[in-house]
N, C-alpha and C. Protein backbone atom coordinates (compact mmCIF):
# COMPACT_ATOMS: atom_id res chain seq x y z
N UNK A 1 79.87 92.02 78.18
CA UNK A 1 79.11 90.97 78.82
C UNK A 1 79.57 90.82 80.26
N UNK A 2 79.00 91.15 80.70
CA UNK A 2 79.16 90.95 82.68
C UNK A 2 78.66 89.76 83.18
N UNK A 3 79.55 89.41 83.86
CA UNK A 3 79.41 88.10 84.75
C UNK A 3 79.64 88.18 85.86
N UNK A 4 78.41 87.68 87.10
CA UNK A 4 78.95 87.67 88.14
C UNK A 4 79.69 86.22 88.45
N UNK A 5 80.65 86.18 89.24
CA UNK A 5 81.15 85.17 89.99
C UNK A 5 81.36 84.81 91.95
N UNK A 6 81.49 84.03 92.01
CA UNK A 6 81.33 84.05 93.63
C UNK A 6 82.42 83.32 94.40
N UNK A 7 83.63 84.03 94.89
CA UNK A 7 84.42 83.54 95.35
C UNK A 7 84.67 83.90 97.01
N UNK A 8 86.05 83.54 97.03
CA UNK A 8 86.46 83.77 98.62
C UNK A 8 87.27 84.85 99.44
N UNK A 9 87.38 85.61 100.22
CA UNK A 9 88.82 86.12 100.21
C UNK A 9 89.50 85.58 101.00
N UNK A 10 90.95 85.67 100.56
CA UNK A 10 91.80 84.94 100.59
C UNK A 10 92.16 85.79 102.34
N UNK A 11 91.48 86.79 102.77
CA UNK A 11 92.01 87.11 103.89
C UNK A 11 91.20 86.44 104.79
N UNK A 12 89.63 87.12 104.95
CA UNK A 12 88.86 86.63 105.65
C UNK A 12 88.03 85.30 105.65
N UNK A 13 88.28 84.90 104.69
CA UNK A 13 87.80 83.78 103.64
C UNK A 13 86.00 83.55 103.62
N UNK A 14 85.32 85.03 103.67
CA UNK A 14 84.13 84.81 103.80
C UNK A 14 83.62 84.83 101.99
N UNK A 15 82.42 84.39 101.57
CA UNK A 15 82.44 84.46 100.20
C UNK A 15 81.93 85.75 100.09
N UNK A 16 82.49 86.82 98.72
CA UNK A 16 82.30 87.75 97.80
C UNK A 16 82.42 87.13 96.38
N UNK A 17 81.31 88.65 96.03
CA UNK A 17 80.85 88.67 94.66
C UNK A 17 81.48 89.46 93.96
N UNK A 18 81.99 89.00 92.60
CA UNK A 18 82.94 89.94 91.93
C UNK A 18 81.96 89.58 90.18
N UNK A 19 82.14 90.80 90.16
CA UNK A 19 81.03 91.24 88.82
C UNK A 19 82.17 91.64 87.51
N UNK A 20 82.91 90.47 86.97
CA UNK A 20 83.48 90.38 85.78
C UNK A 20 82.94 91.07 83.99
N UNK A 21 83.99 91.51 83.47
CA UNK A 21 83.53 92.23 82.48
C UNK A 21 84.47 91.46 81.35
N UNK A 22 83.61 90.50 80.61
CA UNK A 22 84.58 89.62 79.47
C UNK A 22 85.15 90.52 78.61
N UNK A 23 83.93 91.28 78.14
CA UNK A 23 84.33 92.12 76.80
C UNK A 23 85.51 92.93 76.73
N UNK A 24 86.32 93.31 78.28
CA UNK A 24 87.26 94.14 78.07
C UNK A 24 88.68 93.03 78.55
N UNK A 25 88.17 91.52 78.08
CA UNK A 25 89.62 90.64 77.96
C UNK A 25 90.20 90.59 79.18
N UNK A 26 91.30 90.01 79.40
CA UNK A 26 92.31 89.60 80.23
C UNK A 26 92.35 90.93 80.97
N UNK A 27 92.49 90.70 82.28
CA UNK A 27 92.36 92.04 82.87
C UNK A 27 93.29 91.65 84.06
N UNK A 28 94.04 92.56 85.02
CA UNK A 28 94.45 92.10 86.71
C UNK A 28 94.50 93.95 86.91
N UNK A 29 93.60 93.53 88.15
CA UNK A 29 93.37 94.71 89.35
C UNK A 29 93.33 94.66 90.77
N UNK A 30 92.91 95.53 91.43
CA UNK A 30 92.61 95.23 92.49
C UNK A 30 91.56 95.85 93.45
N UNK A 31 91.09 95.06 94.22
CA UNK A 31 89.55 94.90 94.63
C UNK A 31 88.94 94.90 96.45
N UNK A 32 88.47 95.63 96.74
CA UNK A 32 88.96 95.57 97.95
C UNK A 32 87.55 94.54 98.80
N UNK A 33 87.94 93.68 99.52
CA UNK A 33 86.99 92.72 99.71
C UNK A 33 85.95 93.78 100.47
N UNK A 34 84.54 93.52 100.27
CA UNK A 34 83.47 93.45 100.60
C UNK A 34 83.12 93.44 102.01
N UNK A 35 83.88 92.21 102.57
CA UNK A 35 83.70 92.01 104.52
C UNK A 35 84.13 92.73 105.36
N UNK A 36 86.10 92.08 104.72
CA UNK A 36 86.62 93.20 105.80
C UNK A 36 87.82 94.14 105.18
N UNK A 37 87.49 94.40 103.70
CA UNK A 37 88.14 95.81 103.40
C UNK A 37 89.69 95.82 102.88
N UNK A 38 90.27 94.46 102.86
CA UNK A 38 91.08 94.59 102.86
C UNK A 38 91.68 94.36 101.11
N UNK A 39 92.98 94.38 100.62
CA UNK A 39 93.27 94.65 99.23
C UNK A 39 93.08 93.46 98.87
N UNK A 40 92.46 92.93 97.38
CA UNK A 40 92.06 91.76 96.68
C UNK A 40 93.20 91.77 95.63
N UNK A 41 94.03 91.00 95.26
CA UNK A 41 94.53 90.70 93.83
C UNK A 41 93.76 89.84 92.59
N UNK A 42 92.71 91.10 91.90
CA UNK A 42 92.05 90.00 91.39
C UNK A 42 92.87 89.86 89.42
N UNK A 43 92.97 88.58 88.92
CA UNK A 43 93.33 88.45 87.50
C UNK A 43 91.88 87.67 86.94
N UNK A 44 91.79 88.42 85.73
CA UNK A 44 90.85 88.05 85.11
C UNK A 44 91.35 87.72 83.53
N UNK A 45 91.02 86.18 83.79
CA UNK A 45 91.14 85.83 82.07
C UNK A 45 90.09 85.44 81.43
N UNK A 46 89.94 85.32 79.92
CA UNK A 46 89.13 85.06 79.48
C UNK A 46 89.06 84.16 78.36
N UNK A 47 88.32 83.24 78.10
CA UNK A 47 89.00 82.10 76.84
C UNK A 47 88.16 82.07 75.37
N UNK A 48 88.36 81.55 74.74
CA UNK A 48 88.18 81.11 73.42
C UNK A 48 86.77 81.65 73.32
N UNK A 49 86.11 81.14 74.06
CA UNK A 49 84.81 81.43 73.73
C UNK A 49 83.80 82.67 74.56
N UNK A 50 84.83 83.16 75.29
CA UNK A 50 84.54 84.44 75.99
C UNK A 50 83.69 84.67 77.17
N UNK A 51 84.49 83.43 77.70
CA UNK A 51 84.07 83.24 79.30
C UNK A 51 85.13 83.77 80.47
N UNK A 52 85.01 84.64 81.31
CA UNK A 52 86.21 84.83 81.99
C UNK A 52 86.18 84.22 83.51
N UNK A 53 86.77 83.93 84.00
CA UNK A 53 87.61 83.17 85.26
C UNK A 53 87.83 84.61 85.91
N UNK A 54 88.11 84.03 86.79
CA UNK A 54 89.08 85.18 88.08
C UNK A 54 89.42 84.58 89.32
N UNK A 55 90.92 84.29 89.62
CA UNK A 55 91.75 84.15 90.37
C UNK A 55 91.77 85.36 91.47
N UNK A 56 91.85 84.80 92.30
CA UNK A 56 91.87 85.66 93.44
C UNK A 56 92.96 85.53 94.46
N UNK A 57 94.30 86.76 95.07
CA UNK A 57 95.17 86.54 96.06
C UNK A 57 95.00 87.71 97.07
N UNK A 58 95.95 87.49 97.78
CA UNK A 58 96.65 88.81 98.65
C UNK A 58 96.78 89.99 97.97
N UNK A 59 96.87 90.75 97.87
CA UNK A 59 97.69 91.54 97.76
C UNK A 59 98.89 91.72 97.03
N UNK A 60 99.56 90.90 98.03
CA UNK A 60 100.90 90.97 98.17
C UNK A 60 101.41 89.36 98.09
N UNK A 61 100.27 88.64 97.07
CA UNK A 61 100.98 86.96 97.11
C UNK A 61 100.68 87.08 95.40
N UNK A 62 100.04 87.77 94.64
CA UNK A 62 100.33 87.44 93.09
C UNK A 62 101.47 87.52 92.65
């Protein structure tokens, strides 16, 4: 089940779209923003009822 979500980056802080995948659970990767390219720390959790979230950092701040 794919979900999009719509957040910020934490560099440029312009908003991006990050297209979440519940079915494959708790996940952390990384993503390279959309604007200006630079490395995303994204964690993806997912809860009880199989909705997932995603937190978004640096890089180099998770």
């Amino acid at each position: 089940m794919l979900t999009s979500r719509t957040t910020h980056c934490p560099y440029c802080g312009e908003s991006i779209e990050l297209l979440l995948d519940a079915s494959a659970g708790d996940q952390h990767y990384i993503e390279d923003c959309q604007v200006c390219c630079r490395p995303i720390s994204v964690t993806v959790t997912v809860d009880d009822r199989g909705h997932a979230q995603a937190n978004v950092a640096g890089e180099n701040e998770a």
